[in-house]
PDB file of N, CA and C in Angstrom:
ATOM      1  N   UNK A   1      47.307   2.855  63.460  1.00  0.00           N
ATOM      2  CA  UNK A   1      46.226   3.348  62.611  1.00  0.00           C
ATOM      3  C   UNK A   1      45.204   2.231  62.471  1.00  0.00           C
ATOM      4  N   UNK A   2      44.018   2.583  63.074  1.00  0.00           N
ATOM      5  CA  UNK A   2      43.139   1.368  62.700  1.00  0.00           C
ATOM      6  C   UNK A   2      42.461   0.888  61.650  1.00  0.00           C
ATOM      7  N   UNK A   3      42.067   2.037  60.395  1.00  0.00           N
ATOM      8  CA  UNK A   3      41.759   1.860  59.213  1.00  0.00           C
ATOM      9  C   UNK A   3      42.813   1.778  58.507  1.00  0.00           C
ATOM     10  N   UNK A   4      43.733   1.014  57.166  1.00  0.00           N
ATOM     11  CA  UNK A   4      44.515   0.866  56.222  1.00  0.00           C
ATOM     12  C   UNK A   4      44.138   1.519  55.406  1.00  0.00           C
ATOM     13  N   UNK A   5      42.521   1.580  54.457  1.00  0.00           N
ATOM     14  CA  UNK A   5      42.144   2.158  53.237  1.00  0.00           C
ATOM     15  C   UNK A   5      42.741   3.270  53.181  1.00  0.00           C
ATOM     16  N   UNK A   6      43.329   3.252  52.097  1.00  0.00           N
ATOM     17  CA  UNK A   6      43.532   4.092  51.242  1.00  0.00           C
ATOM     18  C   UNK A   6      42.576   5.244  50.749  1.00  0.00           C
ATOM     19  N   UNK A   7      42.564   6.429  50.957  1.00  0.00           N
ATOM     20  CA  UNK A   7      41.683   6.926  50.434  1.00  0.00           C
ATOM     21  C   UNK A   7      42.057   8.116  49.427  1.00  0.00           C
ATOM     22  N   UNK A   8      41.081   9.193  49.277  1.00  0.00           N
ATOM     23  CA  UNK A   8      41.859  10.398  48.930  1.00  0.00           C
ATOM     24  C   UNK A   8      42.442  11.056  49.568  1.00  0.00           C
ATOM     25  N   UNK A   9      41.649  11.363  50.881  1.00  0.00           N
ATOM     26  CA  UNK A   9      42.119  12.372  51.849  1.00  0.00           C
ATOM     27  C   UNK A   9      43.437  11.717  52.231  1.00  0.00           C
ATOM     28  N   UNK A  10      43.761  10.232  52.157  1.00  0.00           N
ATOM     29  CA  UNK A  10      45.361  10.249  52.776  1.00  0.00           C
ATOM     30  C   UNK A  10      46.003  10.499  52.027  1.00  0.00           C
ATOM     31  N   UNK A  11      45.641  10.144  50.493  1.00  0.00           N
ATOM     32  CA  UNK A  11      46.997  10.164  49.291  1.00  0.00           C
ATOM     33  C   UNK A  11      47.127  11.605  48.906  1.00  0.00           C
ATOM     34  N   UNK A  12      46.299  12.214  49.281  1.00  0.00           N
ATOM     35  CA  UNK A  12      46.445  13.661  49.572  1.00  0.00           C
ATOM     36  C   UNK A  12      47.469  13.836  50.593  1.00  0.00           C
ATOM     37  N   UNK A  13      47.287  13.361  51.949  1.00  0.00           N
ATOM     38  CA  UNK A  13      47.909  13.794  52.923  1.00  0.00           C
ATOM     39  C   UNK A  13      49.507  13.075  53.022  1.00  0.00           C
ATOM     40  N   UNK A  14      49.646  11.852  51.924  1.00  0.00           N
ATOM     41  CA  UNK A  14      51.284  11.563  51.529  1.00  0.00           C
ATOM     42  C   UNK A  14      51.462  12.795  50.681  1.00  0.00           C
ATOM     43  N   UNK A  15      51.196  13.385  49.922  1.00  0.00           N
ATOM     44  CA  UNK A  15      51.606  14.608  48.856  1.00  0.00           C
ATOM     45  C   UNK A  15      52.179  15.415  49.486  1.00  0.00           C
ATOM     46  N   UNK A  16      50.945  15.840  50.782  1.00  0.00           N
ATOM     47  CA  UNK A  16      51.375  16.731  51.858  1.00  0.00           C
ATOM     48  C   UNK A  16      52.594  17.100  52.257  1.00  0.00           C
ATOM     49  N   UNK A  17      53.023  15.680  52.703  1.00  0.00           N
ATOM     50  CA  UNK A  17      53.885  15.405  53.703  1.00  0.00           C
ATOM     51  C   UNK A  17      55.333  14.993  52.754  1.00  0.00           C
ATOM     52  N   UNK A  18      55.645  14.741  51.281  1.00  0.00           N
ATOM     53  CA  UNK A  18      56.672  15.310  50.447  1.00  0.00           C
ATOM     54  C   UNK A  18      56.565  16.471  50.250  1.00  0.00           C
ATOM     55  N   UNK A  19      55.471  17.677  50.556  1.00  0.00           N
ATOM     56  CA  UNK A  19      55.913  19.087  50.358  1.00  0.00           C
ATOM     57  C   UNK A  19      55.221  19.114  49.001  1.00  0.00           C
ATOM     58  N   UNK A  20      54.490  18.882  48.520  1.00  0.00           N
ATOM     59  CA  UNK A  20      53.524  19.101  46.771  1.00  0.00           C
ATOM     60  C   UNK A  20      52.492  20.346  47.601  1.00  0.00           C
ATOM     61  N   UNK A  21      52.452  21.160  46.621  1.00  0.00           N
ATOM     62  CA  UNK A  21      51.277  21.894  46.809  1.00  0.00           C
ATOM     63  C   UNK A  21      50.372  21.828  45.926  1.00  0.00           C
ATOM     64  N   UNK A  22      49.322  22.435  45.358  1.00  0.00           N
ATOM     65  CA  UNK A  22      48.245  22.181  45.027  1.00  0.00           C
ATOM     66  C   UNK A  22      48.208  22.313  43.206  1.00  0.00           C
ATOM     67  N   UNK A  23      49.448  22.999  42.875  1.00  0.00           N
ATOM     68  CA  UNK A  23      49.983  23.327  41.856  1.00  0.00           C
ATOM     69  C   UNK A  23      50.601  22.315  40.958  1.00  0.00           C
ATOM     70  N   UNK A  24      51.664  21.625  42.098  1.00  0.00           N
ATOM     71  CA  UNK A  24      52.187  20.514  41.694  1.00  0.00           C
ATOM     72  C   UNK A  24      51.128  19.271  41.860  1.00  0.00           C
ATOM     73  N   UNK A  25      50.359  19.155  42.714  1.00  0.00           N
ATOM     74  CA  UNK A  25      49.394  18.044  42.178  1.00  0.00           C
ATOM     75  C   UNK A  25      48.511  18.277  41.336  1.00  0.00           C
ATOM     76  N   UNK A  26      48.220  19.522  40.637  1.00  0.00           N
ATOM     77  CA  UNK A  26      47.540  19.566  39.688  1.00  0.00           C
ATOM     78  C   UNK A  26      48.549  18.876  38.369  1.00  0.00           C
ATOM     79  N   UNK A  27      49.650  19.204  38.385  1.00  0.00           N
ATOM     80  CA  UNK A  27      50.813  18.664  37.564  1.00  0.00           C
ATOM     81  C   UNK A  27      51.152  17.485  37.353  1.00  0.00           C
ATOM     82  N   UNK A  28      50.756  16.661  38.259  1.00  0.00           N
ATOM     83  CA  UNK A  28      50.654  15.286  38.130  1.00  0.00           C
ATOM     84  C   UNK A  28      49.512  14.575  37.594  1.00  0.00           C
ATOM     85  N   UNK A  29      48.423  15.129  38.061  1.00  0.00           N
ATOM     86  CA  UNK A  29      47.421  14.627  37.374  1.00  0.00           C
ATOM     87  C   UNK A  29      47.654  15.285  35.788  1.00  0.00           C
ATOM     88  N   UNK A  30      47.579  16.052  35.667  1.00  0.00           N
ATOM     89  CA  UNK A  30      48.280  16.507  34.276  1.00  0.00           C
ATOM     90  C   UNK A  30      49.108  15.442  33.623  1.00  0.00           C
ATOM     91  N   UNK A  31      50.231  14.767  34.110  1.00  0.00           N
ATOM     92  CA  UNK A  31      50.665  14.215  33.452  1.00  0.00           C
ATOM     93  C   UNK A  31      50.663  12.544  33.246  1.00  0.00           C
ATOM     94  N   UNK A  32      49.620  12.442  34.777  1.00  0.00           N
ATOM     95  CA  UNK A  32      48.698  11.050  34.630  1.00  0.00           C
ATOM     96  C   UNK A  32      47.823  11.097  33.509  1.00  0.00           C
ATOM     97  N   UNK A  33      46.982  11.998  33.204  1.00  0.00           N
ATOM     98  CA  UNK A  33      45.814  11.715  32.494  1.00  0.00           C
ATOM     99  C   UNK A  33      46.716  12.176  31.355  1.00  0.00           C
ATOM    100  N   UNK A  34      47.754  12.661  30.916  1.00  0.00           N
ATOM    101  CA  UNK A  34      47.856  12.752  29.502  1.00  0.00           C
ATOM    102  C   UNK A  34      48.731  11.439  29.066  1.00  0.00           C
ATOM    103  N   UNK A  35      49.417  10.463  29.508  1.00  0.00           N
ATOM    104  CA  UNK A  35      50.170   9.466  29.898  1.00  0.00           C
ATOM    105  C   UNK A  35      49.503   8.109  30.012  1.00  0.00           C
ATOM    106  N   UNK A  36      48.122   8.376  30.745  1.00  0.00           N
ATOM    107  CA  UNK A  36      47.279   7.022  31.020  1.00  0.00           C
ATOM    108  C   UNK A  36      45.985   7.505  31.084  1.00  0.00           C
ATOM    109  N   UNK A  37      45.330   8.264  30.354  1.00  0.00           N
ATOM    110  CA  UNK A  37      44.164   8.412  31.032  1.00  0.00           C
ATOM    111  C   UNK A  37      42.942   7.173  31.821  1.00  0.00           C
ATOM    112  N   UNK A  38      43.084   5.967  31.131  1.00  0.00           N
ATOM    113  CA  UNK A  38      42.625   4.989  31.095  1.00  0.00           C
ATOM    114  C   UNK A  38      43.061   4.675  32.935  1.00  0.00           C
ATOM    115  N   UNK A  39      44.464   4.667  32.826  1.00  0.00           N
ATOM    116  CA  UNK A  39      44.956   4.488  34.557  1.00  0.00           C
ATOM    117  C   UNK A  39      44.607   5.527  35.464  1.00  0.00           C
ATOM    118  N   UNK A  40      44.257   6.788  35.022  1.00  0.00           N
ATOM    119  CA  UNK A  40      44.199   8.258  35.904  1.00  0.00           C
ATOM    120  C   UNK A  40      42.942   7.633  36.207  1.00  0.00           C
ATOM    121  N   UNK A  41      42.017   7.537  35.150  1.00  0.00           N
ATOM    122  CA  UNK A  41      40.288   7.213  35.930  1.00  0.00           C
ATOM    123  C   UNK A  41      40.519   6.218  37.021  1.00  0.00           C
ATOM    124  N   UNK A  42      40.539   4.655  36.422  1.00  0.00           N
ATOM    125  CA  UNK A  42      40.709   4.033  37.556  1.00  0.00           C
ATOM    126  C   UNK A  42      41.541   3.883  38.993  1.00  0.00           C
ATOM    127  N   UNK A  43      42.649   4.754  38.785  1.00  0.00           N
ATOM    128  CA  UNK A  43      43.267   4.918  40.327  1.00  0.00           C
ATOM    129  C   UNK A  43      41.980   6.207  41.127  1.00  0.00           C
ATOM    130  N   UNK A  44      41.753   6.995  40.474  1.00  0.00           N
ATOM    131  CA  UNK A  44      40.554   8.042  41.288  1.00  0.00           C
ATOM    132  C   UNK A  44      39.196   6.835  42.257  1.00  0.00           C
ATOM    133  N   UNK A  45      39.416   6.030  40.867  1.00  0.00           N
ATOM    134  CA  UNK A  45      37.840   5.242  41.255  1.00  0.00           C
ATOM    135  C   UNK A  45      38.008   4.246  42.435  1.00  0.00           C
ATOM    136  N   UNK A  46      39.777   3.868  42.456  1.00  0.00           N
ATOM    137  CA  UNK A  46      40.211   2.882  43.128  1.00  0.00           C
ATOM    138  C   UNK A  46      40.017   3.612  44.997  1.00  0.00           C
ATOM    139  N   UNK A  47      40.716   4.531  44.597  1.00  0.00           N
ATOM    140  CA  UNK A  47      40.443   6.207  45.626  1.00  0.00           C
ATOM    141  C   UNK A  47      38.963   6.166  46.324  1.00  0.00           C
ATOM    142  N   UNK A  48      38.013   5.846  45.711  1.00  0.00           N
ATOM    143  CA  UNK A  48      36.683   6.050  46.048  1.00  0.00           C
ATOM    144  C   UNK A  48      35.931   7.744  45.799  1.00  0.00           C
ATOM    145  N   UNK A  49      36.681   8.549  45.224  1.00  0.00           N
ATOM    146  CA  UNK A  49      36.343   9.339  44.469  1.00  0.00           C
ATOM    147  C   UNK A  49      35.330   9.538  43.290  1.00  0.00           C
ATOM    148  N   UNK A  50      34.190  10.259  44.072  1.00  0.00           N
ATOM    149  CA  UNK A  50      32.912  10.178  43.218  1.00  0.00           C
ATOM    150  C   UNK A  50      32.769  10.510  41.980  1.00  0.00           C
ATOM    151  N   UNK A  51      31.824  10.090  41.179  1.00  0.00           N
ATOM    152  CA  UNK A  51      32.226  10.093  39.853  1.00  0.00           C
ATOM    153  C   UNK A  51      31.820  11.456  39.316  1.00  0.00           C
ATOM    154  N   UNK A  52      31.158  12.360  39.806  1.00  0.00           N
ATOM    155  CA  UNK A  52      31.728  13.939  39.136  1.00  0.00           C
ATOM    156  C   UNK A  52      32.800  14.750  39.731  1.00  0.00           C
ATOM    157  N   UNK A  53      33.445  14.273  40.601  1.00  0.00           N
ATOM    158  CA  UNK A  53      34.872  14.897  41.003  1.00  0.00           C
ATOM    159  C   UNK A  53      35.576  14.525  40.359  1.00  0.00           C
ATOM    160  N   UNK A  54      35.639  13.154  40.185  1.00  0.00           N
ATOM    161  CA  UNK A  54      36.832  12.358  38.976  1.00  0.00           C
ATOM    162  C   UNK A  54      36.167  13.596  37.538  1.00  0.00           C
ATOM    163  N   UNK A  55      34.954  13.390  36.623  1.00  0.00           N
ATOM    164  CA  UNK A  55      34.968  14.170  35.760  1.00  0.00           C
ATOM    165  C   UNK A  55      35.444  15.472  35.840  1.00  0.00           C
ATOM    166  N   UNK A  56      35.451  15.806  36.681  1.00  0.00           N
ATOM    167  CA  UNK A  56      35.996  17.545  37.163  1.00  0.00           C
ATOM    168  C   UNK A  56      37.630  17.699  37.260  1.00  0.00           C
ATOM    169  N   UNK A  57      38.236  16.564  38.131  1.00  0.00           N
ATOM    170  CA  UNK A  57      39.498  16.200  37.824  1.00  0.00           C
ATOM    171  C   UNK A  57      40.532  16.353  37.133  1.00  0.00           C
ATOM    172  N   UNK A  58      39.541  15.361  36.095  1.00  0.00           N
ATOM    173  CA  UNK A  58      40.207  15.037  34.150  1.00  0.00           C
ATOM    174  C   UNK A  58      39.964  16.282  33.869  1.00  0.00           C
ATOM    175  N   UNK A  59      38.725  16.698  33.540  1.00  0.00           N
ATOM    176  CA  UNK A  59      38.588  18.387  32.791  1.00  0.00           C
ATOM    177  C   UNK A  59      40.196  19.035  32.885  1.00  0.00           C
ATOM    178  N   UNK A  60      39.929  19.335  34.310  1.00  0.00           N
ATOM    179  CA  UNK A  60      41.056  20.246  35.199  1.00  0.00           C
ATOM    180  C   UNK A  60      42.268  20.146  34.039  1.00  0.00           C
ATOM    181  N   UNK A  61      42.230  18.322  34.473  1.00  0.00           N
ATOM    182  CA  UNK A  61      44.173  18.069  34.048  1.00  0.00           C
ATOM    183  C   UNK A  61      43.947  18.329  32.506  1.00  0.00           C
ATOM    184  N   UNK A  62      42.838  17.969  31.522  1.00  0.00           N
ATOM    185  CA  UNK A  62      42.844  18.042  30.067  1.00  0.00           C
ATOM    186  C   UNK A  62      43.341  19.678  29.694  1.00  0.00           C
ATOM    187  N   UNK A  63      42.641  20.237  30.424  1.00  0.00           N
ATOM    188  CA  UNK A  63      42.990  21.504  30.228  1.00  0.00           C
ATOM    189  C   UNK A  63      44.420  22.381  30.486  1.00  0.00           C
ATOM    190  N   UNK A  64      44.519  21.848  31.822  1.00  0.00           N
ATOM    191  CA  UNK A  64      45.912  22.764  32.329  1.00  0.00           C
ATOM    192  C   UNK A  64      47.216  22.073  31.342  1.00  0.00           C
TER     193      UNK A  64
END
């Protein structure tokens, strides 16, 4: 692999590849942001995840 970064699309594509569907990663972020929200932002930001997807994100998890 010639790039290392980390991004979304891979830490997506480790989720993948334990079998999470879209349900269960909503569930995690769920229980990131209710747990750390402080850590949920900055791992998104660490991600490179733009900053109204991250707001859209949190909403998501505040809510579900």
């Amino acid at each position: 692999m010639g790039n290392d970064t980390l991004n979304k699309e891979r830490w997506v594509g480790l989720f993948r590849e334990i079998g999470l569907d879209d349900d269960t990663m909503l569930e995690w972020h769920r229980l990131f942001e209710s747990h750390y929200p402080d850590g949920h932002q900055s791992f998104m930001e660490w991600l490179g995840i733009p900053t109204d997807e991250i707001t859209a994100i949190r909403a998501k998890s505040a809510a579900g």
